[in-house]
PDB file of N, CA and C in Angstrom:
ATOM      1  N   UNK A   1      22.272  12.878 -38.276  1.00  0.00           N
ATOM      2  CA  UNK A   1      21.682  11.820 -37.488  1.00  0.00           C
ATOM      3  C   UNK A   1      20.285  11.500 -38.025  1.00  0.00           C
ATOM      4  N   UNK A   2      19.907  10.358 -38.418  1.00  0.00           N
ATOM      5  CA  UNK A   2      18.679   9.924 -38.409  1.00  0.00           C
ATOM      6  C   UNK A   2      17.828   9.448 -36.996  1.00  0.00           C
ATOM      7  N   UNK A   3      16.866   9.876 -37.582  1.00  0.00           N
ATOM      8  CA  UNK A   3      15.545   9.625 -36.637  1.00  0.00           C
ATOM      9  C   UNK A   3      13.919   8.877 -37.165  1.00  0.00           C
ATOM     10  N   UNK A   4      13.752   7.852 -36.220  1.00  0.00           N
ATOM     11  CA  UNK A   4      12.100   7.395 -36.791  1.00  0.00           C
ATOM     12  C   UNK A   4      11.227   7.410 -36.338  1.00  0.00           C
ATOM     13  N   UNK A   5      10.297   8.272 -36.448  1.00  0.00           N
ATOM     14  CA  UNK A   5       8.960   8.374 -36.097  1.00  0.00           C
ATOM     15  C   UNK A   5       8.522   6.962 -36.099  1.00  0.00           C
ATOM     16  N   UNK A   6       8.089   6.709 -34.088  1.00  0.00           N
ATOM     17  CA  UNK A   6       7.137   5.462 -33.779  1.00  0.00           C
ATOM     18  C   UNK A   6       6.064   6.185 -33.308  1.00  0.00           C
ATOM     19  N   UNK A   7       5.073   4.886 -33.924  1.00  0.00           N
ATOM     20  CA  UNK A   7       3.541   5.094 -33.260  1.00  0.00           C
ATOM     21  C   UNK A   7       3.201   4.275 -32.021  1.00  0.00           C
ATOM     22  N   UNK A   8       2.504   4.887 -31.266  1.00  0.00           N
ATOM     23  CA  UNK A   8       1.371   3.894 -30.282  1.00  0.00           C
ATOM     24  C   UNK A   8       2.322   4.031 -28.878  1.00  0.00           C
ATOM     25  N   UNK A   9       3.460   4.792 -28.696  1.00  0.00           N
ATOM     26  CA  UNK A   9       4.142   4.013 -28.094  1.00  0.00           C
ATOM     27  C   UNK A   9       3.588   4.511 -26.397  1.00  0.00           C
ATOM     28  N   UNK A  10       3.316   4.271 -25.785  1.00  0.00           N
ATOM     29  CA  UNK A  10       3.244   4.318 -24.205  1.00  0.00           C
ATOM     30  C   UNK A  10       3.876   5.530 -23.718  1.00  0.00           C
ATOM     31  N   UNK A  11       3.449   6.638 -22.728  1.00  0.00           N
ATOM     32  CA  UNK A  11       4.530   7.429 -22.239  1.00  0.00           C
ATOM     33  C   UNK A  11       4.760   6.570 -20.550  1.00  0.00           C
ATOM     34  N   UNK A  12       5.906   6.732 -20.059  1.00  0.00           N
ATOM     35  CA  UNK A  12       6.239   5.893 -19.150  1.00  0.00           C
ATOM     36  C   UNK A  12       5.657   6.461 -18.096  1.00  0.00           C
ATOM     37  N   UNK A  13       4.953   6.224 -17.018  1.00  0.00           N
ATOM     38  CA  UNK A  13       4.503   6.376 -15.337  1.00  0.00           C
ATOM     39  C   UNK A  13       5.758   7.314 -15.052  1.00  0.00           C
ATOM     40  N   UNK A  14       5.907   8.844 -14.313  1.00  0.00           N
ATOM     41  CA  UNK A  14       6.977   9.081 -13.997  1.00  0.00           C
ATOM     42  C   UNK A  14       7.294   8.200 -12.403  1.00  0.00           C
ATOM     43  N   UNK A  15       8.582   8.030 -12.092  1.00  0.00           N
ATOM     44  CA  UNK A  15       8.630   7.566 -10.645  1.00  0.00           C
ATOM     45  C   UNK A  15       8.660   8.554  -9.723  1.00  0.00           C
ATOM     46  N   UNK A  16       7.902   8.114  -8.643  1.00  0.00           N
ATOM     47  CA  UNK A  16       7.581   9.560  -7.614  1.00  0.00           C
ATOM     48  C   UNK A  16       8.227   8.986  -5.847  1.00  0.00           C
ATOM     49  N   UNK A  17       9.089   9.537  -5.775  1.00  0.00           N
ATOM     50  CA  UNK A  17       9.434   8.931  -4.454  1.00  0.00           C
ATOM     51  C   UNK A  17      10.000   7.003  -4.637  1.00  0.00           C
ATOM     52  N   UNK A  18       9.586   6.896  -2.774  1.00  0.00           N
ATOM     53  CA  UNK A  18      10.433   5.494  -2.662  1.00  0.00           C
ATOM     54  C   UNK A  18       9.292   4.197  -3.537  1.00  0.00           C
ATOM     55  N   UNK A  19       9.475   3.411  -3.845  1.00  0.00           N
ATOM     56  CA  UNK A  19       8.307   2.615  -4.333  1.00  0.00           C
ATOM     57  C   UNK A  19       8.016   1.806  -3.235  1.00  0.00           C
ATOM     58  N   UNK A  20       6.354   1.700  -3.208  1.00  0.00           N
ATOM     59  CA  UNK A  20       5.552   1.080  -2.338  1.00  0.00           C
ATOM     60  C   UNK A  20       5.939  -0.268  -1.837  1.00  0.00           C
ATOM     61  N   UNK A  21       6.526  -0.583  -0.455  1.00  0.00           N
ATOM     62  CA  UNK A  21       7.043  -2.317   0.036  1.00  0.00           C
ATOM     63  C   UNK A  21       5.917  -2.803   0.006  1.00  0.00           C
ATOM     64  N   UNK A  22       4.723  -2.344   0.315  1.00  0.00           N
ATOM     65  CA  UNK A  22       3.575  -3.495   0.926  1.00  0.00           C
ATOM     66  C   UNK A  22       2.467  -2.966  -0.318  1.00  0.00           C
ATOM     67  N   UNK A  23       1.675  -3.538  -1.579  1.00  0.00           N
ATOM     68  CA  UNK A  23       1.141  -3.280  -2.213  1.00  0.00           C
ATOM     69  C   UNK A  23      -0.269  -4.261  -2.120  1.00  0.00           C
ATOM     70  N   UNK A  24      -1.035  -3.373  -0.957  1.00  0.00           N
ATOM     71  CA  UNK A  24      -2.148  -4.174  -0.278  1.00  0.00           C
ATOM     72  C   UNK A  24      -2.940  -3.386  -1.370  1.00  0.00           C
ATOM     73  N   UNK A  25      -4.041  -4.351  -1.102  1.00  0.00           N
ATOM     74  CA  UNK A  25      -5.840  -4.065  -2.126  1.00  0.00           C
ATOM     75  C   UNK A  25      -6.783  -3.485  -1.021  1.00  0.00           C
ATOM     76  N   UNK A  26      -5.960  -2.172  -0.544  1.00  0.00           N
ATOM     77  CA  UNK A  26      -6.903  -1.709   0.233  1.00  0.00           C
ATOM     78  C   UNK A  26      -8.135  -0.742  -0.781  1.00  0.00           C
ATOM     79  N   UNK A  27      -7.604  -0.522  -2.015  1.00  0.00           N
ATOM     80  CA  UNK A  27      -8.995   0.191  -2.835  1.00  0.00           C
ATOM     81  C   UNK A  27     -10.265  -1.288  -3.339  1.00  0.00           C
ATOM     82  N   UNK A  28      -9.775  -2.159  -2.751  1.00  0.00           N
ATOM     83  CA  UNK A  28     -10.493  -3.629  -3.174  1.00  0.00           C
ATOM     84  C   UNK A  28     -11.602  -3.982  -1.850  1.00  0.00           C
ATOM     85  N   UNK A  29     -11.008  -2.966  -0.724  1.00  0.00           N
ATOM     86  CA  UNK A  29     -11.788  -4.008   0.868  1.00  0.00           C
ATOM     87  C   UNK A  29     -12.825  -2.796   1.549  1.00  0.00           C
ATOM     88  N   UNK A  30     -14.262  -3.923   1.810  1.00  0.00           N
ATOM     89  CA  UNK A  30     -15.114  -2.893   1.723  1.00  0.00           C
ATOM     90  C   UNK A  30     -15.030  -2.827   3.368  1.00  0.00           C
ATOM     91  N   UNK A  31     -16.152  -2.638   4.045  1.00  0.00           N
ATOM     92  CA  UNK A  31     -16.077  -1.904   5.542  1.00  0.00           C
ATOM     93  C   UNK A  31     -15.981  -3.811   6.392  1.00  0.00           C
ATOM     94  N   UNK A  32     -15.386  -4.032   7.261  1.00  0.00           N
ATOM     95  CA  UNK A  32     -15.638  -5.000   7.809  1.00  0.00           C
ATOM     96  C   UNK A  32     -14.239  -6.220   7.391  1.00  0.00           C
ATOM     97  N   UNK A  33     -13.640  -6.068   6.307  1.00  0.00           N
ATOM     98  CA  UNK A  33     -12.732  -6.668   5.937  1.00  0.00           C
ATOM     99  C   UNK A  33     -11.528  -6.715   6.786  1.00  0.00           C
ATOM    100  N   UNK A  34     -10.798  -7.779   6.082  1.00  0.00           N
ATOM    101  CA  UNK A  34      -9.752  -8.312   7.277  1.00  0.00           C
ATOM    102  C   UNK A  34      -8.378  -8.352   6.392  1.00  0.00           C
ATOM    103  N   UNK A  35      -7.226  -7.949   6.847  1.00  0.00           N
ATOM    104  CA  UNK A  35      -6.042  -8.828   5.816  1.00  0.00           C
ATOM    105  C   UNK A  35      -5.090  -9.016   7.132  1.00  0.00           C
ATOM    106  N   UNK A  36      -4.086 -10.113   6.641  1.00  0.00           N
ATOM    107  CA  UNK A  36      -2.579 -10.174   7.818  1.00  0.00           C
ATOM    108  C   UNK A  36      -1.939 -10.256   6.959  1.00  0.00           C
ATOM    109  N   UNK A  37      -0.908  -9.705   7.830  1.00  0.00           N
ATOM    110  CA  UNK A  37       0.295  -9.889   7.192  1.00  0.00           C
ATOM    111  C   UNK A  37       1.452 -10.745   7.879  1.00  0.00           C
ATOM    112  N   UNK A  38       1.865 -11.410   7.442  1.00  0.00           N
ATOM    113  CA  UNK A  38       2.454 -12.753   8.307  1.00  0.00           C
ATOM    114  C   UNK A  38       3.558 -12.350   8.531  1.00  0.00           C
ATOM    115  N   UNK A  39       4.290 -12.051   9.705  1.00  0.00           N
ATOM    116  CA  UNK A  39       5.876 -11.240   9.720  1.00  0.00           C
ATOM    117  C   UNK A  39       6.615 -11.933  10.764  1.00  0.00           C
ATOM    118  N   UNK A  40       8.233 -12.050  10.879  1.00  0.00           N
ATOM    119  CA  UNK A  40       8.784 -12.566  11.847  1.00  0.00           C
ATOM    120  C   UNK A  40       8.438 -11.826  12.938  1.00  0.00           C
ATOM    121  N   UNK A  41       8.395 -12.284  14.466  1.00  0.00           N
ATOM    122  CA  UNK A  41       8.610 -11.192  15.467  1.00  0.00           C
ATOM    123  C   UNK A  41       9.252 -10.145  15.712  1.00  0.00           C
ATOM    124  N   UNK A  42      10.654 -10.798  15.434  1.00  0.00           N
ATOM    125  CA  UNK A  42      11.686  -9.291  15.387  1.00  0.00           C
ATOM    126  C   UNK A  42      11.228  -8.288  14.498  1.00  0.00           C
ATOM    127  N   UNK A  43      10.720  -8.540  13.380  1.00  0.00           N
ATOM    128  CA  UNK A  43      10.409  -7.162  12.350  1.00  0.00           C
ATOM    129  C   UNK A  43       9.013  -6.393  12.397  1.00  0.00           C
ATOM    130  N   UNK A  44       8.573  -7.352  13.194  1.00  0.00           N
ATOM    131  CA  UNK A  44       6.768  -6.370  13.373  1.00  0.00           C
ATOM    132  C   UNK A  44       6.913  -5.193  13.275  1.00  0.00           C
ATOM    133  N   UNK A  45       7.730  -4.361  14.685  1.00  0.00           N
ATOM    134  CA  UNK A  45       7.671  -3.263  14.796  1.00  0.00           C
ATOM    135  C   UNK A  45       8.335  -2.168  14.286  1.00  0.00           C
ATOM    136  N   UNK A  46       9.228  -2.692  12.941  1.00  0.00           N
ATOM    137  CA  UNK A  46       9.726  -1.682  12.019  1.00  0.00           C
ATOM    138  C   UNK A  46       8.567  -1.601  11.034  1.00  0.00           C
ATOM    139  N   UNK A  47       7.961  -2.768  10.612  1.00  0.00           N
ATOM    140  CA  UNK A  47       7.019  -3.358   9.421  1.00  0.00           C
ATOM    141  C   UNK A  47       6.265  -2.690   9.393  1.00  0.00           C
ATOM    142  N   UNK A  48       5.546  -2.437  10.655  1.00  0.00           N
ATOM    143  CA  UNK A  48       4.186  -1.634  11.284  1.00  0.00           C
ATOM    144  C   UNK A  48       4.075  -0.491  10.588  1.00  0.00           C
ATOM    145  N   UNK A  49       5.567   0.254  11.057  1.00  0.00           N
ATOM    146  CA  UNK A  49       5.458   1.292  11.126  1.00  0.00           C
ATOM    147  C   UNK A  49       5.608   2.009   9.121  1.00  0.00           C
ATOM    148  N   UNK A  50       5.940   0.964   7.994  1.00  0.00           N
ATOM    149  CA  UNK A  50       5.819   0.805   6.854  1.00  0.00           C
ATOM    150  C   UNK A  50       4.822   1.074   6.949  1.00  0.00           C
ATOM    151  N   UNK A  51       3.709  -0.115   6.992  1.00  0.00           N
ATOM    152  CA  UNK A  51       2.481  -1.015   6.835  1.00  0.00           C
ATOM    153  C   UNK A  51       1.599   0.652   6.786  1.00  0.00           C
ATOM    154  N   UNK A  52       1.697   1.376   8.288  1.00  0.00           N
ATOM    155  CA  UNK A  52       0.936   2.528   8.511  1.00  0.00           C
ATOM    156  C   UNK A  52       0.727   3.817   7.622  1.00  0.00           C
ATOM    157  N   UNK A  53       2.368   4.047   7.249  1.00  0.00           N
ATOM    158  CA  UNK A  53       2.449   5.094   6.197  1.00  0.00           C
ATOM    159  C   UNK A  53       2.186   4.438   5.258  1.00  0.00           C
ATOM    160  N   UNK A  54       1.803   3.518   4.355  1.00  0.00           N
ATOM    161  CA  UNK A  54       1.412   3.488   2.921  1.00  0.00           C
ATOM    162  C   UNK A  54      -0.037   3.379   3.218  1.00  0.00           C
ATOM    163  N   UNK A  55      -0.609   3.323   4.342  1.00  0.00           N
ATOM    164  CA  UNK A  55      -2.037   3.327   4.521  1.00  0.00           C
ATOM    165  C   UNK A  55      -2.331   5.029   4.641  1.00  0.00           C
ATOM    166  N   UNK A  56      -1.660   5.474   5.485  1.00  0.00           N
ATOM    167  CA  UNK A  56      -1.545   7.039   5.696  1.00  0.00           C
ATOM    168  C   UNK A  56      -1.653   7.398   4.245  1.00  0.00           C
ATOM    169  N   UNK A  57      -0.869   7.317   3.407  1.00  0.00           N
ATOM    170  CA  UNK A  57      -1.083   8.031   1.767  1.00  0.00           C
ATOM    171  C   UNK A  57      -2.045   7.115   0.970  1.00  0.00           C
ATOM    172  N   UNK A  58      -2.690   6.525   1.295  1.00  0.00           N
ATOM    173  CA  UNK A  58      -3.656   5.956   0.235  1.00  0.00           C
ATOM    174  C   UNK A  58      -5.140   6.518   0.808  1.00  0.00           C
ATOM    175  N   UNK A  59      -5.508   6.686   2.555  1.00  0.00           N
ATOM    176  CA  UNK A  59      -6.189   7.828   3.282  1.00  0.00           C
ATOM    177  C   UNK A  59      -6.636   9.112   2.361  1.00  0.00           C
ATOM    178  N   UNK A  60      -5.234   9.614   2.383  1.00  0.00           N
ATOM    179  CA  UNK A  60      -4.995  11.127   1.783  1.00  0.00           C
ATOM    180  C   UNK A  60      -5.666  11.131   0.369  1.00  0.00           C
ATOM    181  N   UNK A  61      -5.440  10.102  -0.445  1.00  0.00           N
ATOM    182  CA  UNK A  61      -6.451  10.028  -1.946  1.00  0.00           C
ATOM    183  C   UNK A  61      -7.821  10.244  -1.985  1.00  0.00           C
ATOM    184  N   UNK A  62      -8.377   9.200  -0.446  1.00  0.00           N
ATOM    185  CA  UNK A  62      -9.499   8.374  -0.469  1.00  0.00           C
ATOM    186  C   UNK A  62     -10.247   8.921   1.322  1.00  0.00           C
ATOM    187  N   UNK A  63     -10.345   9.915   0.974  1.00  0.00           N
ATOM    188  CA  UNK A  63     -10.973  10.834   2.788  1.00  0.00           C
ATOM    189  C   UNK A  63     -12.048   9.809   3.149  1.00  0.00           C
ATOM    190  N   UNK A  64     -12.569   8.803   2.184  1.00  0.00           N
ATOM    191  CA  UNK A  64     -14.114   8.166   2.872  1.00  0.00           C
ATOM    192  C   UNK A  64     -13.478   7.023   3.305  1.00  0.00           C
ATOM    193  N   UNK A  65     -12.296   6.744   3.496  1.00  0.00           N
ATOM    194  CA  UNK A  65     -11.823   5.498   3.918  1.00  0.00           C
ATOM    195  C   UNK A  65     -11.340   5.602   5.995  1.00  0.00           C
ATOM    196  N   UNK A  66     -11.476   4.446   6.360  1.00  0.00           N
ATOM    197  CA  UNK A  66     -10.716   4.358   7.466  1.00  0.00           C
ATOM    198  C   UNK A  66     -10.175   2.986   7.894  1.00  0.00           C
ATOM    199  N   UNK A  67      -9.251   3.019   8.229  1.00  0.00           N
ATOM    200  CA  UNK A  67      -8.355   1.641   9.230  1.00  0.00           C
ATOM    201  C   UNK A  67      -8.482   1.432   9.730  1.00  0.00           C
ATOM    202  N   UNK A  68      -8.108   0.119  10.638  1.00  0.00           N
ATOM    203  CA  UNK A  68      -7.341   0.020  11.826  1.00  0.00           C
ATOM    204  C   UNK A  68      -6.234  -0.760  11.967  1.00  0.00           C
ATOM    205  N   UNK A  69      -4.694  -0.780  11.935  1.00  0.00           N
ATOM    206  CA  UNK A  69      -3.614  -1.454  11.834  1.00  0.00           C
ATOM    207  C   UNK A  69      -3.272  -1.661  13.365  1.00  0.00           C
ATOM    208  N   UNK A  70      -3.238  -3.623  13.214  1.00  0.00           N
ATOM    209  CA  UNK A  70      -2.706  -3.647  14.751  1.00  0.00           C
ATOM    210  C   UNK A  70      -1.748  -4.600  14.896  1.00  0.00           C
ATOM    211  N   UNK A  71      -0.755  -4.840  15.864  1.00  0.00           N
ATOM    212  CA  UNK A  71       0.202  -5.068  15.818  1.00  0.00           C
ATOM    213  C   UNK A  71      -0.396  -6.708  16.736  1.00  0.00           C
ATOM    214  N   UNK A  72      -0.085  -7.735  15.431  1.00  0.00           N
ATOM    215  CA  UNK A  72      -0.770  -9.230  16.839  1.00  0.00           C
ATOM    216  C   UNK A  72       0.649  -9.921  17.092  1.00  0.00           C
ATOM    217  N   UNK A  73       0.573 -11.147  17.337  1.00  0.00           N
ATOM    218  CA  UNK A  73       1.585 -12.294  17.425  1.00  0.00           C
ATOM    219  C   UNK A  73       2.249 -12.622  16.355  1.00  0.00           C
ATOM    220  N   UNK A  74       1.314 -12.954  15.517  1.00  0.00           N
ATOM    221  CA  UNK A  74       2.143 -13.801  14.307  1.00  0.00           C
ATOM    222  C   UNK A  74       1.884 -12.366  12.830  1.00  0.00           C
ATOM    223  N   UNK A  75       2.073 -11.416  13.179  1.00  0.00           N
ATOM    224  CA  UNK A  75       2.293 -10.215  12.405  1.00  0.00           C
ATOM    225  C   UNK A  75       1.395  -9.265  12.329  1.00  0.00           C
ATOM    226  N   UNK A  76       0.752  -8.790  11.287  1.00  0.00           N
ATOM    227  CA  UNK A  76       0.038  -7.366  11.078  1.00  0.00           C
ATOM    228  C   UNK A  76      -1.220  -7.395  10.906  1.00  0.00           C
ATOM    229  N   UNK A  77      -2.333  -7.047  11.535  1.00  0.00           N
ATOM    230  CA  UNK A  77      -3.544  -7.092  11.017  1.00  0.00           C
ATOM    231  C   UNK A  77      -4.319  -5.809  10.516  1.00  0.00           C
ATOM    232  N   UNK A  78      -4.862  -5.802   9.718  1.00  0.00           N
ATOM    233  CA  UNK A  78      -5.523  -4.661   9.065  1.00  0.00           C
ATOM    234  C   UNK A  78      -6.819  -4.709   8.746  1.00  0.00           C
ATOM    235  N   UNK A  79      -7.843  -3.930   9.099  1.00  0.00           N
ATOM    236  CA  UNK A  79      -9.122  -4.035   9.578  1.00  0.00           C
ATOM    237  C   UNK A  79      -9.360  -2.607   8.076  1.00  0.00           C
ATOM    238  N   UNK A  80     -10.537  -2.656   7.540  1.00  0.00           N
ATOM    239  CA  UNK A  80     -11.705  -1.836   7.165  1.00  0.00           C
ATOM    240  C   UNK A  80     -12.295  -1.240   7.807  1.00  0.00           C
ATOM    241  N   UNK A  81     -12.557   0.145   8.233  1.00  0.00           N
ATOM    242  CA  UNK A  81     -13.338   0.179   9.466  1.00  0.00           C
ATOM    243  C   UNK A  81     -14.809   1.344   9.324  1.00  0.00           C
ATOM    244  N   UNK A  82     -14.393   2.091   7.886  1.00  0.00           N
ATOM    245  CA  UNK A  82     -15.442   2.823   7.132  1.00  0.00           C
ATOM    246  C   UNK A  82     -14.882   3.179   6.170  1.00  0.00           C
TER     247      UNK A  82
END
């Protein structure tokens, strides 16, 4: 069997778990910041409960961070809060 030595080439990201649904710029928002998330009614309260755990593990990286995720009318709001 032949074989060819390549250069330069990239080693790939391994995959770790489920991949992230909601890929917010919470390492982007300083204290006081705002985001929504625009969701049907029926799905808020599965969404939420997404929305919370990928905030929960990005927390765990980042101990100087804090939230507040709240559940409005027309979908998800997410607050900066330190």
């Amino acid at each position: 069997m032949d074989y060819t030595i390549q250069k330069n080439i990239p080693i790939p990201k391994p995959l770790r778990g489920k991949p992230i649904k909601y890929d917010l710029p919470l390492d982007a928002m300083v204290v006081g910041d705002f985001i929504q998330i625009d969701l049907p009614k029926k799905k808020i309260d599965k969404e939420i409960k997404i929305i919370r755990n990928s905030i929960t593990r990005f927390k765990a990286r980042r101990l100087d961070t804090q939230f507040k995720v709240v559940k409005m009318d027309e979908g998800v709001g997410i607050w900066r809060t330190e």
